[in-house]
Protein backbone atom coordinates (compact mmCIF):
# COMPACT_ATOMS: atom_id res chain seq x y z
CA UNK A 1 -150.18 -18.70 -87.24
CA UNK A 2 -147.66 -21.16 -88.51
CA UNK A 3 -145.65 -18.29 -89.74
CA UNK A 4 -145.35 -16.60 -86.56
CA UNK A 5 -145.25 -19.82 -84.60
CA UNK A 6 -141.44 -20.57 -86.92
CA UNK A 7 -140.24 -16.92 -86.50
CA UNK A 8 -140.89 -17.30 -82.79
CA UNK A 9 -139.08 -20.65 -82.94
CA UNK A 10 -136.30 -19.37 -85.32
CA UNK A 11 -135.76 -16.19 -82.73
CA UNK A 12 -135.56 -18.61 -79.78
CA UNK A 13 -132.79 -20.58 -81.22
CA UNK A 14 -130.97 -17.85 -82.13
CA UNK A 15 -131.21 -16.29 -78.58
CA UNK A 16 -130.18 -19.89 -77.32
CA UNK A 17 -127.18 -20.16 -79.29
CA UNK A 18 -126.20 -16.91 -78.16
CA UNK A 19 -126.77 -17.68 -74.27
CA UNK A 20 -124.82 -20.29 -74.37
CA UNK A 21 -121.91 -18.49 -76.74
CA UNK A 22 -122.23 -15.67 -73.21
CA UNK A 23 -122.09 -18.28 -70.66
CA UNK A 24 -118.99 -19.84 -72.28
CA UNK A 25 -116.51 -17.28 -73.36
CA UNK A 26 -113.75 -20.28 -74.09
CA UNK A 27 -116.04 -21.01 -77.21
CA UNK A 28 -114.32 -18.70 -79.43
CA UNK A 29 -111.28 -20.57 -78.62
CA UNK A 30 -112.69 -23.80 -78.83
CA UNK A 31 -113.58 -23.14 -82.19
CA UNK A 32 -110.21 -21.28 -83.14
CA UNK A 33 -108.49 -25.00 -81.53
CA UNK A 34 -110.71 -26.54 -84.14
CA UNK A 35 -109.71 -24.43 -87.32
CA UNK A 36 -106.30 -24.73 -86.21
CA UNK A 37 -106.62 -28.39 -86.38
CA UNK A 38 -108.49 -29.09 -89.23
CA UNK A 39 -105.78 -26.97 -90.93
CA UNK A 40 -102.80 -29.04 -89.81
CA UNK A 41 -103.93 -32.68 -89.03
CA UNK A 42 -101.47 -35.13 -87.54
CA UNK A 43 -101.02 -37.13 -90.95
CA UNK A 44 -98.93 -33.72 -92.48
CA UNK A 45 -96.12 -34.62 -90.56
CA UNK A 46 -96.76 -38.98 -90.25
CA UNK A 47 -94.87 -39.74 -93.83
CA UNK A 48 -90.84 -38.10 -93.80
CA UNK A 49 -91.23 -38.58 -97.62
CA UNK A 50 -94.12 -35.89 -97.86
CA UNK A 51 -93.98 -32.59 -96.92
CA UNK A 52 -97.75 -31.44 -96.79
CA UNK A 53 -98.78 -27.81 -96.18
CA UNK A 54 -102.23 -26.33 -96.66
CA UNK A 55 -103.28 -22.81 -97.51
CA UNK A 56 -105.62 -20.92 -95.49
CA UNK A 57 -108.77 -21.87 -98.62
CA UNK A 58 -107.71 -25.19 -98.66
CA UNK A 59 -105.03 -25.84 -101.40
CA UNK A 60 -102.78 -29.07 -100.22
CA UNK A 61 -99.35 -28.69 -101.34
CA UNK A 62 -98.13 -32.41 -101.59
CA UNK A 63 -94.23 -32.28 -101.83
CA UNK A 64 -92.32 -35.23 -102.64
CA UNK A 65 -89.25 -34.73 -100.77
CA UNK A 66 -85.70 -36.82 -99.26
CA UNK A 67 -84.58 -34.67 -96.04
CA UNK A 68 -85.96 -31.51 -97.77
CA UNK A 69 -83.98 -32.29 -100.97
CA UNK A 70 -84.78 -34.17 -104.40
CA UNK A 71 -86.67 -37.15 -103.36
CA UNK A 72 -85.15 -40.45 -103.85
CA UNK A 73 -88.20 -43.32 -103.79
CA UNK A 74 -87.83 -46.34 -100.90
CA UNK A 75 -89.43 -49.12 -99.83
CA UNK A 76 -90.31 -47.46 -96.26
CA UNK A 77 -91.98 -44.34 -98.15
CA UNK A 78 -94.02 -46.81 -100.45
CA UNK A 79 -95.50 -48.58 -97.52
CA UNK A 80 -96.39 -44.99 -95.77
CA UNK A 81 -98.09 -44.05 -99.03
CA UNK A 82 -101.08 -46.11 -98.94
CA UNK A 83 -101.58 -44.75 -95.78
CA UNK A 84 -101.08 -40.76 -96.52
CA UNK A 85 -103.04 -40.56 -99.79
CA UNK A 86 -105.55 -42.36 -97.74
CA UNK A 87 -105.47 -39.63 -95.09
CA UNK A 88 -105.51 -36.87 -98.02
CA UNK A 89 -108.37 -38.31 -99.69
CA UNK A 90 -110.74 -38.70 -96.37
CA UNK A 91 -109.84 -34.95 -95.24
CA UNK A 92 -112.67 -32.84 -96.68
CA UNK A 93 -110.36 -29.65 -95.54
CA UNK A 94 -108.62 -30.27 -98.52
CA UNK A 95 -110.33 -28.80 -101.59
CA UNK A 96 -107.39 -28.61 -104.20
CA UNK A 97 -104.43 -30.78 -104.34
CA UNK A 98 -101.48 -30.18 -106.09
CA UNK A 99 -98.79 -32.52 -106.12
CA UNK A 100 -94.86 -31.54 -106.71
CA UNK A 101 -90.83 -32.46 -105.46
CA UNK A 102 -88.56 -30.95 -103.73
CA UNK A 103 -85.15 -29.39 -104.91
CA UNK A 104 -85.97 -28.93 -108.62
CA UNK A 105 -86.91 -32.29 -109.26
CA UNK A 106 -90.23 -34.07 -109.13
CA UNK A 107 -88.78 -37.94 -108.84
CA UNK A 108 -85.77 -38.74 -110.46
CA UNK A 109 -84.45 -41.36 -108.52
CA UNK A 110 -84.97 -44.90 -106.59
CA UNK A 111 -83.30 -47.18 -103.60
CA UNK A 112 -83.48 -50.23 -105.07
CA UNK A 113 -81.65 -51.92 -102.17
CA UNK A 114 -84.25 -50.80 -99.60
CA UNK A 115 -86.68 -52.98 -101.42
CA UNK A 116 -84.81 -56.39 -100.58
CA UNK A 117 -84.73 -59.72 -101.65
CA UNK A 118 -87.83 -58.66 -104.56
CA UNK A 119 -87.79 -62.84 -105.20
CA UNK A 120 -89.23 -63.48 -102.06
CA UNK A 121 -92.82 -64.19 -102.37
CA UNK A 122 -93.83 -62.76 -99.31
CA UNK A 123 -91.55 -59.80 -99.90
CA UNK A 124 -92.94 -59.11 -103.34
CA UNK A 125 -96.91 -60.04 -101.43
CA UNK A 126 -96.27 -56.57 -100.11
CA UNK A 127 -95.19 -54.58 -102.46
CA UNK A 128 -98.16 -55.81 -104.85
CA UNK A 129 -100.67 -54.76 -101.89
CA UNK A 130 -98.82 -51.33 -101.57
CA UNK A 131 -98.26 -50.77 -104.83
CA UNK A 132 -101.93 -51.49 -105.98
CA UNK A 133 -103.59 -49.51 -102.52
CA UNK A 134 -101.43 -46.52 -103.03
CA UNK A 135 -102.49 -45.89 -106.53
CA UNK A 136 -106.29 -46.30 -105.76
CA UNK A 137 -105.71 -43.68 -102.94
CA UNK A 138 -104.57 -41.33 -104.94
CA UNK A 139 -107.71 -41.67 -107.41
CA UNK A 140 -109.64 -41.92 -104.43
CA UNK A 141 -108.85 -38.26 -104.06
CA UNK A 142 -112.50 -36.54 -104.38
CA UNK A 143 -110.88 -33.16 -104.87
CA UNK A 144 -109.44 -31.60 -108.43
CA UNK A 145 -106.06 -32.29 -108.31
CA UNK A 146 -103.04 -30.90 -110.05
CA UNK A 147 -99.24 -32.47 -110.76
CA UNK A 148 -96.62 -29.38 -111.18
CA UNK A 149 -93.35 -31.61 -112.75
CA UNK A 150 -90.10 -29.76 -112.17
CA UNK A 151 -86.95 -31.72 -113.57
CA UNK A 152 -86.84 -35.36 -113.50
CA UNK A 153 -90.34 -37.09 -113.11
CA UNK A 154 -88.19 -40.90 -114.11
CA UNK A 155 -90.07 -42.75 -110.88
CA UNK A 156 -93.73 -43.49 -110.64
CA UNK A 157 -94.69 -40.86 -113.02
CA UNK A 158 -98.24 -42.50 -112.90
CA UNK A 159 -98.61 -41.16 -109.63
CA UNK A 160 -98.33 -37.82 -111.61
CA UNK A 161 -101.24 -38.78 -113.97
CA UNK A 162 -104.07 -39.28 -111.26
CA UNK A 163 -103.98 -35.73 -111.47
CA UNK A 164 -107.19 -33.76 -113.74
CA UNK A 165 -104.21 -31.36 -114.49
CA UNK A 166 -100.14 -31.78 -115.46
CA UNK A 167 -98.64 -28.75 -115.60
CA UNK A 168 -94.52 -29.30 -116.74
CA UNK A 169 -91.62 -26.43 -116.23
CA UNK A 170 -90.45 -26.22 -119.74
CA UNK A 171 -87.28 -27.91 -118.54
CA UNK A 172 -89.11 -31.46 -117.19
CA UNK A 173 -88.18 -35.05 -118.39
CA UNK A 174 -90.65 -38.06 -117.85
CA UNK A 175 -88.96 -41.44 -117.67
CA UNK A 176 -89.27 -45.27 -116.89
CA UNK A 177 -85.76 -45.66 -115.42
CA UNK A 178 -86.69 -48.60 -112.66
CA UNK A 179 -88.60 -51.15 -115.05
CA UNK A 180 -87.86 -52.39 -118.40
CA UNK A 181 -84.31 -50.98 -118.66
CA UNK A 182 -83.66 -53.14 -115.16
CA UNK A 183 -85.18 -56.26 -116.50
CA UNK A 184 -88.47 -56.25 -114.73
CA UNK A 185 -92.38 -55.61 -116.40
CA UNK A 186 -93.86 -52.12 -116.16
CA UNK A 187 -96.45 -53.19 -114.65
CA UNK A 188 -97.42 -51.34 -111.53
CA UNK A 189 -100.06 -49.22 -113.38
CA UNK A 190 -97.42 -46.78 -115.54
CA UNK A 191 -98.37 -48.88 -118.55
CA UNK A 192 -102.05 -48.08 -117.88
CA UNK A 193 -101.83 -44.44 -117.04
CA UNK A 194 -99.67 -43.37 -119.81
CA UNK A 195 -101.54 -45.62 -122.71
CA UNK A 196 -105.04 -43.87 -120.66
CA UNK A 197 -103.77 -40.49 -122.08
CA UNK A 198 -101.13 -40.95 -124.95
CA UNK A 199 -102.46 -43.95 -126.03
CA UNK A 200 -101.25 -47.82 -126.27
CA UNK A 201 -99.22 -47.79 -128.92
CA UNK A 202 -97.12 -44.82 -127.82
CA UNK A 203 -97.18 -46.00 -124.46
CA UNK A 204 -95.63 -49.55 -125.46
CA UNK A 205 -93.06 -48.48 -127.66
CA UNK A 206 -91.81 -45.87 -124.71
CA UNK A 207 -92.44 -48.35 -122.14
CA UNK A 208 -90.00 -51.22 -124.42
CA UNK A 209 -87.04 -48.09 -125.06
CA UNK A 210 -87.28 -46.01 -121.74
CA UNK A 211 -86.09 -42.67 -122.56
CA UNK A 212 -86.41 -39.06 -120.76
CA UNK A 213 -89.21 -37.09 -123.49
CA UNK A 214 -89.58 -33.47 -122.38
CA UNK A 215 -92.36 -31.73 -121.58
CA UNK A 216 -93.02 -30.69 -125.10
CA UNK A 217 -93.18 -34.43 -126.23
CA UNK A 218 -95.75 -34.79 -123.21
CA UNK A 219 -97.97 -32.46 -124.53
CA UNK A 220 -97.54 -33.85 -127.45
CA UNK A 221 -98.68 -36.93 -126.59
CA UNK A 222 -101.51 -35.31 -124.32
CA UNK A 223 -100.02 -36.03 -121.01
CA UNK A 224 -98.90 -32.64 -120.19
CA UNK A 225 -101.46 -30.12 -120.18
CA UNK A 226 -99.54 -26.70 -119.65
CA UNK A 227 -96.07 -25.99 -120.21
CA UNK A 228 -94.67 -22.97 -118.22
CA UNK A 229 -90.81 -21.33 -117.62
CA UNK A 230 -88.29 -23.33 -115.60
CA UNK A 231 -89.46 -23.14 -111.73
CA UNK A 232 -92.86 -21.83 -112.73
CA UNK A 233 -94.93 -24.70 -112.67
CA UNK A 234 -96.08 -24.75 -108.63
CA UNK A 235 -97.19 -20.91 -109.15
CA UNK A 236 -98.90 -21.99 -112.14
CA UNK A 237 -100.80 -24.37 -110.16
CA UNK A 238 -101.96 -22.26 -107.12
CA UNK A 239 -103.42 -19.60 -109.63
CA UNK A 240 -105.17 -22.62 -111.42
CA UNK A 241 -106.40 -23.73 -108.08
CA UNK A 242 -107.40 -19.97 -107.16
CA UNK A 243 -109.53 -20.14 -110.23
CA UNK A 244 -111.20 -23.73 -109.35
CA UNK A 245 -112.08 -22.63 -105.97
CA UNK A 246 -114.41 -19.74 -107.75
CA UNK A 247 -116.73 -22.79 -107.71
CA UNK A 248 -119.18 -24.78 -105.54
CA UNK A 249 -117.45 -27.69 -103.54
CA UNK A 250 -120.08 -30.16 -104.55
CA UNK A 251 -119.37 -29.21 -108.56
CA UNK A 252 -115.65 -29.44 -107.62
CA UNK A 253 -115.76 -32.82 -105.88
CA UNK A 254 -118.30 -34.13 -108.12
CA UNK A 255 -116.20 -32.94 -111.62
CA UNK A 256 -112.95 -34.68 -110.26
CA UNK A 257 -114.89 -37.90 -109.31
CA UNK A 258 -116.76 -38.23 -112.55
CA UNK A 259 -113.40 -37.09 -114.35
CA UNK A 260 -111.22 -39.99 -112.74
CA UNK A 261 -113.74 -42.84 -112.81
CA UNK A 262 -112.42 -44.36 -116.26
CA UNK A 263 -108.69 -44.28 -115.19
CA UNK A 264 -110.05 -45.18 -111.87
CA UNK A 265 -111.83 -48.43 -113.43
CA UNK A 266 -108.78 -49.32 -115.55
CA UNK A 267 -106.13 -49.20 -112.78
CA UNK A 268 -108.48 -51.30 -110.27
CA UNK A 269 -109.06 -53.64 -113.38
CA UNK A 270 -105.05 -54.30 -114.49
CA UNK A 271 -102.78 -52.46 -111.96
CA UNK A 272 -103.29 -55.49 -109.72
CA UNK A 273 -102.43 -58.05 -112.65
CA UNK A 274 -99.42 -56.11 -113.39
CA UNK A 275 -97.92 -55.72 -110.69
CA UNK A 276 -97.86 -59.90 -110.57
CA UNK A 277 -96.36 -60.10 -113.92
CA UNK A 278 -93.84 -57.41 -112.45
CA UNK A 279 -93.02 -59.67 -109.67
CA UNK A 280 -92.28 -62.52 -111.39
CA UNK A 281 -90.37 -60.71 -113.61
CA UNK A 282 -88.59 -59.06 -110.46
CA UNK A 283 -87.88 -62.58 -109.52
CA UNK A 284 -86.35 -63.55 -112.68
CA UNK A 285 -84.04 -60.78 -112.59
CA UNK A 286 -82.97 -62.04 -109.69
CA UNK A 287 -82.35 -65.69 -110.33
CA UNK A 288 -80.35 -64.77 -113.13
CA UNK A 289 -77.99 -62.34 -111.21
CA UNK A 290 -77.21 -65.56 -109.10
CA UNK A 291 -76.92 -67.94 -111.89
CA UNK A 292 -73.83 -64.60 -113.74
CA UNK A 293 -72.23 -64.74 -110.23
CA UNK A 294 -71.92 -68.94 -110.41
């Protein structure tokens, strides 16, 4: 009896649902609104410095970009961050990441200027909250995620190494070119990322005599986890996503998310000190360009 009394309940939903599917023919469309806009959410277009597009299974093509070109970091992209990996890491449409630049280049290059007076205390308050909140979103990502480097990755590289995956075009550089060359403490989580995977001492000694290392020294060092042909390195990543797809959502979200939680814990634990030091480091700089132009 309680067998036929669920079939007869199972049957009478299923008759419901499709009554009300005939009484309302604009369902199909409200449901073909709804892919569409899961698929392209207002946030892909909200940050110029981003160009987002997603793939019909999911994959999120992050590209770092300056008016389409090589993308040149700024003060007014690093505020918009915290809010776009944000957006990327609450959107459970997105079930691969891959992060890349634009123009041959992943980032090569910074505006200092748009960062102003950096020995302003309230100035440098908001960079340290930026700084610190854009890094956890991007670990807060609860998808696998994959960095392809072309060219010059010389500018927040650590935003590279949130990634499970680096894949580097035989032809990359990674650099430090705004810290300790321009006076001021890496300390905005680069030290912490890089010593996470090539280890302290490595780290330091790079970190103290910035210098482009290809993407054969990176793999080297264990930063870099494939190295592929010049302009190869985004394909490579779409056919590794392909293959991570093959599996359960809940064993892909759950492997990234166990994955990231020690680099996670370390960058909550020291990104936040750092970026202090960095500041008064910044402000430093600073007071001693005032004191050579006395």
């Amino acid at each position: 009896m309680d067998r036929m009394l669920r079939n007869g309940l199972i049957a009478f939903a299923l008759t419901a649902t499709g009554l009300i599917a005939a009484a309302n023919p604009a369902n199909a469309q409200t449901k073909a609104s709804r892919t569409s806009a899961v698929a392209s959410p207002s946030y892909f277009t909200a940050t110029p410095g981003l160009h987002m597009e997603r793939s019909v299974d999911g994959v999120l093509t992050v590209t770092f970009n300056t008016r389409g070109g090589p993308y040149k970091f700024s003060a007014a992209d690093h505020e918009a961050f915290v809010d776009a990996f944000y957006s990327i890491s609450r959107d459970r449409a997105n079930k691969v990441v891959i992060l890349t630049g634009a123009g041959g280049e992943w980032i090569g290059d910074i505006d200092f200027a748009s960062f102003g007076d950096v020995s302003d205390p309230d100035g440098w308050s908001k960079v340290h909250d930026e700084g610190a909140q854009a890094l956890e979103n991007l670990l807060n990502i609860r998808v696998p995620v994959i960095c392809a480097v072309e060219g010059k990755a010389w500018v927040h590289s650590e935003y590279c190494l949130t990634a499970n995956v680096v894949i580097a075009a035989a032809g990359a550089t990674f650099n430090d070119a705004p810290h300790f060359a321009g006076g001021i403490v890496p300390g905005d989580g680069i030290f912490t990322a890089w010593s996470y995977y090539a280890g302290p001492g490595r780290a330091q000694a790079w970190l103290l005599d910035p210098k482009p290392i290809s993407a054969q020294t990176a793999q080297n060092w264990g930063v870099v986890a494939e190295v592929t042909p010049n302009g190869g390195a985004v394909a490579r990543a779409n056919a590794l996503a392909a293959q991570w797809l093959k599996a359960p959502e809940v064993t892909r979200r759950n492997t990234r998310i166990h994955f990231v939680q020690p680099l996670k814990e370390r960058i909550i634990r020291e990104t936040g000190y750092g970026l202090q030091l960095e500041g008064s480091s910044a402000s430093a700089v600073v007071k001693a360009s005032k004191g050579a132009v006395k």
